[in-house]
N, C-alpha and C. Protein backbone atom coordinates (compact mmCIF):
# COMPACT_ATOMS: atom_id res chain seq x y z
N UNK A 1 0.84 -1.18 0.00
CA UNK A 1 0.00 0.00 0.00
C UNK A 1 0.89 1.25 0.00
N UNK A 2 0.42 1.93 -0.78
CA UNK A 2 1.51 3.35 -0.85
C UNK A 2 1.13 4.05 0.52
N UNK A 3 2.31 4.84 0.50
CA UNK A 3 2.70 5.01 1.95
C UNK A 3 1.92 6.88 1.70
N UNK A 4 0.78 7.56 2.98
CA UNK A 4 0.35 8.59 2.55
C UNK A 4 0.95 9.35 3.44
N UNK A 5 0.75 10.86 2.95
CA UNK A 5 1.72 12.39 3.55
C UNK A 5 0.72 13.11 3.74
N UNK A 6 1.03 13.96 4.33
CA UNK A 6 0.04 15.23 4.85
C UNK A 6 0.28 16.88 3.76
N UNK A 7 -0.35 16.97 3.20
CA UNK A 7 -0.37 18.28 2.38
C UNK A 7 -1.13 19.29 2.95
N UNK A 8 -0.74 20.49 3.67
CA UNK A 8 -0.84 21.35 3.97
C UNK A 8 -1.58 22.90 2.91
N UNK A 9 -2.54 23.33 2.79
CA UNK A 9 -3.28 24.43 1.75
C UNK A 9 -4.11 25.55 2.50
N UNK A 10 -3.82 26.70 2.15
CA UNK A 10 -4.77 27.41 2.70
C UNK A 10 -5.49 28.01 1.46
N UNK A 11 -6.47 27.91 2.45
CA UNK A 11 -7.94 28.53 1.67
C UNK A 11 -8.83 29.86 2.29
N UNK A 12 -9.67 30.57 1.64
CA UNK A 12 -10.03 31.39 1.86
C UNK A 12 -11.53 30.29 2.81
N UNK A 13 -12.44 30.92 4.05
CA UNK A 13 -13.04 30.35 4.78
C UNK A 13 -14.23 29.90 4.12
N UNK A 14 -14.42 30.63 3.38
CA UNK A 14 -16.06 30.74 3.01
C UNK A 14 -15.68 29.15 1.78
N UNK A 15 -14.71 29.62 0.80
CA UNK A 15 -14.16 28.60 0.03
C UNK A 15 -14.76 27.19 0.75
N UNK A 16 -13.94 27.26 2.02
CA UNK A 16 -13.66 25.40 2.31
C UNK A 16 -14.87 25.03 2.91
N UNK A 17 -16.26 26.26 3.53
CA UNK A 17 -17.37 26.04 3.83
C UNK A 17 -18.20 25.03 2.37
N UNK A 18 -18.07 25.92 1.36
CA UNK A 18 -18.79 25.22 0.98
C UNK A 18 -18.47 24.02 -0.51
N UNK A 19 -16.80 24.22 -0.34
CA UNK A 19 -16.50 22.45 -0.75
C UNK A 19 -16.55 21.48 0.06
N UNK A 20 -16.62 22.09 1.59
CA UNK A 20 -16.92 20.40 2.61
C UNK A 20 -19.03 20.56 2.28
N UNK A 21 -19.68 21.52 2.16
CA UNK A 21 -20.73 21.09 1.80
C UNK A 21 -20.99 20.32 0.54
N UNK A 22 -20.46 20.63 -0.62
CA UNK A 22 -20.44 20.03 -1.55
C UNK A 22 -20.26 18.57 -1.59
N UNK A 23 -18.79 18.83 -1.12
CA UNK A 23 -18.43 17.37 -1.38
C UNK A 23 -19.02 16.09 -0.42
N UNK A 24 -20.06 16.60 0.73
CA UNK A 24 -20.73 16.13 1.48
C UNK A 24 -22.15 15.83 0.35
N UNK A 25 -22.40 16.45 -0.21
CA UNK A 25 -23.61 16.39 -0.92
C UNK A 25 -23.21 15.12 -1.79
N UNK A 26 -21.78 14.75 -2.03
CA UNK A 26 -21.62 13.82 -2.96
C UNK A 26 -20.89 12.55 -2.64
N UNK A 27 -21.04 12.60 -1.30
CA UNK A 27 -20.39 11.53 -0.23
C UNK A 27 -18.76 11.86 -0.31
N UNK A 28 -18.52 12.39 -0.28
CA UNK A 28 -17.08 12.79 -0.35
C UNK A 28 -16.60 13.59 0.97
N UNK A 29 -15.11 13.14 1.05
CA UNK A 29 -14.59 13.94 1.96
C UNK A 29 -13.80 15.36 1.47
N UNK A 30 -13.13 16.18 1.65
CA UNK A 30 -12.66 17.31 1.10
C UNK A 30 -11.19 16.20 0.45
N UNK A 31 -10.64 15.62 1.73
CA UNK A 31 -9.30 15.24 1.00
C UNK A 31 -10.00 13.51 -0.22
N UNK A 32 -10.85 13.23 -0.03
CA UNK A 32 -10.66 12.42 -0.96
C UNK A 32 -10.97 13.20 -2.21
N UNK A 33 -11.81 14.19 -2.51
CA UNK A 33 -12.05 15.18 -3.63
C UNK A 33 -10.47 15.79 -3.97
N UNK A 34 -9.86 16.47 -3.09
CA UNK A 34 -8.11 16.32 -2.98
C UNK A 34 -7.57 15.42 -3.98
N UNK A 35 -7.66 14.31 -2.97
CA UNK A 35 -6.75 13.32 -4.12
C UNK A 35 -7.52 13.09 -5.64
N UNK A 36 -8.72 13.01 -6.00
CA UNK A 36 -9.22 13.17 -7.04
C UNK A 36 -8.38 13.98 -8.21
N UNK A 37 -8.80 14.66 -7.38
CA UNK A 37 -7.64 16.04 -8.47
C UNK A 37 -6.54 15.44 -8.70
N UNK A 38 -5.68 15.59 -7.53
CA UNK A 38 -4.18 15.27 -7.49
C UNK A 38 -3.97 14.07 -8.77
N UNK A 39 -4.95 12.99 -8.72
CA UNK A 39 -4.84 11.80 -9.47
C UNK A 39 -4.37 12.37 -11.05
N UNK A 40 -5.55 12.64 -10.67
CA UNK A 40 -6.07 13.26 -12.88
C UNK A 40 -5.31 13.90 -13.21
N UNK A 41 -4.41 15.28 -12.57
CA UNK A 41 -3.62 15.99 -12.65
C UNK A 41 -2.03 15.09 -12.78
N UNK A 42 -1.92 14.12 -12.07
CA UNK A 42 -0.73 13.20 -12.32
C UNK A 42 -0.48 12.74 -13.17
N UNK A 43 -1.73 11.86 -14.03
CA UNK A 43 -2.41 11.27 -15.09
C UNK A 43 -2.13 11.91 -16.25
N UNK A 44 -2.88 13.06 -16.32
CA UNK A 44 -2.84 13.66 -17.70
C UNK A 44 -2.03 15.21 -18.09
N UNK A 45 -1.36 15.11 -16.45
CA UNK A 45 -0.22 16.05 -16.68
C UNK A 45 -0.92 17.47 -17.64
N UNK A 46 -2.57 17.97 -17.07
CA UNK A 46 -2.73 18.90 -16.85
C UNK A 46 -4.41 19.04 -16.15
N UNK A 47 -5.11 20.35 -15.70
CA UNK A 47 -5.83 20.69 -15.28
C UNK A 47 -7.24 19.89 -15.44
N UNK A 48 -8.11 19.47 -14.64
CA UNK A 48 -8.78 18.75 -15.62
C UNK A 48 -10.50 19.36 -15.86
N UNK A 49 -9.82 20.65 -15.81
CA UNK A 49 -11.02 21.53 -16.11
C UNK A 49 -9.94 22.77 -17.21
N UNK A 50 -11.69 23.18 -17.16
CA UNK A 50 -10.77 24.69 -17.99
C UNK A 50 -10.68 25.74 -17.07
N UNK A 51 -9.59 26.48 -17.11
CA UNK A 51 -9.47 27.52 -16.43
C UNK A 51 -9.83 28.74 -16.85
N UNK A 52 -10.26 29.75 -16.38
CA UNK A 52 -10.46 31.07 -17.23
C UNK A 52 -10.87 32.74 -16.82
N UNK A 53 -10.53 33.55 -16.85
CA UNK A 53 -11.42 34.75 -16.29
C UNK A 53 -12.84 35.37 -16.73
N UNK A 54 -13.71 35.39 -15.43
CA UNK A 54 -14.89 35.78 -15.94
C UNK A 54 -15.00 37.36 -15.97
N UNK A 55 -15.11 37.49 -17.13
CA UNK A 55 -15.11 38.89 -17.92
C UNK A 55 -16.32 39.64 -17.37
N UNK A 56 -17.18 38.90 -16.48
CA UNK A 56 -17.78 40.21 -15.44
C UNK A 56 -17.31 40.73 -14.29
N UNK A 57 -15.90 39.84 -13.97
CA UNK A 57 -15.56 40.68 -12.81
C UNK A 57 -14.05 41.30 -12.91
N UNK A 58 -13.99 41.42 -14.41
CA UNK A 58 -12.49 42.32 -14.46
C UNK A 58 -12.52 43.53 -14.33
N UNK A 59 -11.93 44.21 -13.70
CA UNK A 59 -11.54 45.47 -13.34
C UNK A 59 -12.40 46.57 -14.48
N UNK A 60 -11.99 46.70 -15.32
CA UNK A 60 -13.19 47.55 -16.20
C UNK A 60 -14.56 47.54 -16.01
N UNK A 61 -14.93 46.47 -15.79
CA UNK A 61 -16.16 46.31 -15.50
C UNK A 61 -17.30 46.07 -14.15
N UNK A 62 -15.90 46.26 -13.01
CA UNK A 62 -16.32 46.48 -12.14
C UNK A 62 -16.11 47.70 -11.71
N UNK A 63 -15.48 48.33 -12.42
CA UNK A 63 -15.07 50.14 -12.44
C UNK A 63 -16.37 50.50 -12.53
N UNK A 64 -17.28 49.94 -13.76
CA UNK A 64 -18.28 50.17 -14.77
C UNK A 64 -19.38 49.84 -13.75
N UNK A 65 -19.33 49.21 -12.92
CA UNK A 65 -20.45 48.78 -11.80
C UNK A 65 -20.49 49.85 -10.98
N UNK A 66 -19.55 50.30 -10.48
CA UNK A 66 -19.17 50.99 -9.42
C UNK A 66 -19.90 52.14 -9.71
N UNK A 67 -19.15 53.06 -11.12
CA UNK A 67 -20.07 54.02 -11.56
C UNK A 67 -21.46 54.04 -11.47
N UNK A 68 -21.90 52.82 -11.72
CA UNK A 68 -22.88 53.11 -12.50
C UNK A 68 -24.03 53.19 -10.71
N UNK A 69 -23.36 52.43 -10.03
CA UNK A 69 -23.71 52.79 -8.36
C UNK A 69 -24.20 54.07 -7.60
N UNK A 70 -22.62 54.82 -7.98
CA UNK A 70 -22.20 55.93 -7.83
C UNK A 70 -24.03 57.36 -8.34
N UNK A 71 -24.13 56.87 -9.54
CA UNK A 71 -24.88 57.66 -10.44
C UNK A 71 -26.06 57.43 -9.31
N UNK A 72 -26.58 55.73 -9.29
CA UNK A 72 -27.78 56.11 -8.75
C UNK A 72 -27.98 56.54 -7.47
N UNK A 73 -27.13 56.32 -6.75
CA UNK A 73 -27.04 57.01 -5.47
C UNK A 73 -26.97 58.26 -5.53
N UNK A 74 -26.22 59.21 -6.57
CA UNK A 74 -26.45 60.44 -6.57
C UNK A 74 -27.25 60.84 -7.33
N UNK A 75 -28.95 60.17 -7.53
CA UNK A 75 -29.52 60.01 -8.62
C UNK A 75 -29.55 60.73 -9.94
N UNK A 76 -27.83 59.96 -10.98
CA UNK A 76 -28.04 60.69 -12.03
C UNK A 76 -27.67 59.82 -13.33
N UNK A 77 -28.81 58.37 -12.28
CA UNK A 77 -29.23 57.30 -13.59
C UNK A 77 -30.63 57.44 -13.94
N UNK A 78 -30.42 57.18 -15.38
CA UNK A 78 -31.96 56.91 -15.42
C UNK A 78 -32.05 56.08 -15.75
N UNK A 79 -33.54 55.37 -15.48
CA UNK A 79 -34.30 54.16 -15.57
C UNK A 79 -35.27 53.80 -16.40
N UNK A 80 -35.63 53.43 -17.53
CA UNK A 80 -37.16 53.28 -18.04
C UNK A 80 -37.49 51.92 -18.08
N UNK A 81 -38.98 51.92 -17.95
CA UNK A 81 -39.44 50.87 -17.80
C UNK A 81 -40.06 50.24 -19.25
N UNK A 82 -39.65 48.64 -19.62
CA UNK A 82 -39.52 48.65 -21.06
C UNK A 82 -41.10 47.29 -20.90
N UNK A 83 -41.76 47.19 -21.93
CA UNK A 83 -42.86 46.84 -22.05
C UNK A 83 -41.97 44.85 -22.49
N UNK A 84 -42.52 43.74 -21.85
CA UNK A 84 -41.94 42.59 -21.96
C UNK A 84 -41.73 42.01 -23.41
N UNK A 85 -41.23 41.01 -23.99
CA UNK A 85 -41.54 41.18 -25.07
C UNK A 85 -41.66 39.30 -25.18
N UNK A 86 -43.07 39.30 -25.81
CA UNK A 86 -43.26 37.92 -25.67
C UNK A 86 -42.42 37.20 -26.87
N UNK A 87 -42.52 35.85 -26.68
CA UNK A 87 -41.59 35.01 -27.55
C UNK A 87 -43.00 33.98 -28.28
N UNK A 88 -43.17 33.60 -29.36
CA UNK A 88 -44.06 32.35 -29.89
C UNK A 88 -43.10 31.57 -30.49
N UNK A 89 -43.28 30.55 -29.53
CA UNK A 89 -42.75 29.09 -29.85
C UNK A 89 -43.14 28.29 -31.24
């Protein structure tokens, strides 16, 4: 039997709240979800997802949030209210 080690990670709190819920939802422990990874990642000698940035929370566009905050709090957004627009299937 291979002989096991202790790997040490820090995480942000809220993070490890809700991968031990998760991985509870899926009978899993955090470190056997751990080694999961670790496996696949050994295996196929890369990620076994895609990695990527979500382009709603890059800096421009949370600049662009901020403003747009800014405005209505100093109310100098405007708002109209747009009539729904049905769809036929």
């Amino acid at each position: 039997m291979a002989r096991t080690v202790n790997v040490n990670i820090k995480m942000d709190e809220d993070v490890k709240k809700r991968m031990e819920w998760a991985c509870s939802e899926m009978g899993l422990s955090m470190s056997a979800a751990i080694t999961i990874f670790a496996k696949k990642v050994g295996r196929e000698f890369r990620i076994p997802f895609e990695v990527s940035a979500d382009p709603f929370y890059s800096e421009s566009n949370l600049r662009h949030l901020e403003k747009i905050m800014q405005d209505t709090k100093e109310g100098k957004a405007h708002f109209a209210e747009h009539d729904l627009i049905e769809v036929d299937e």
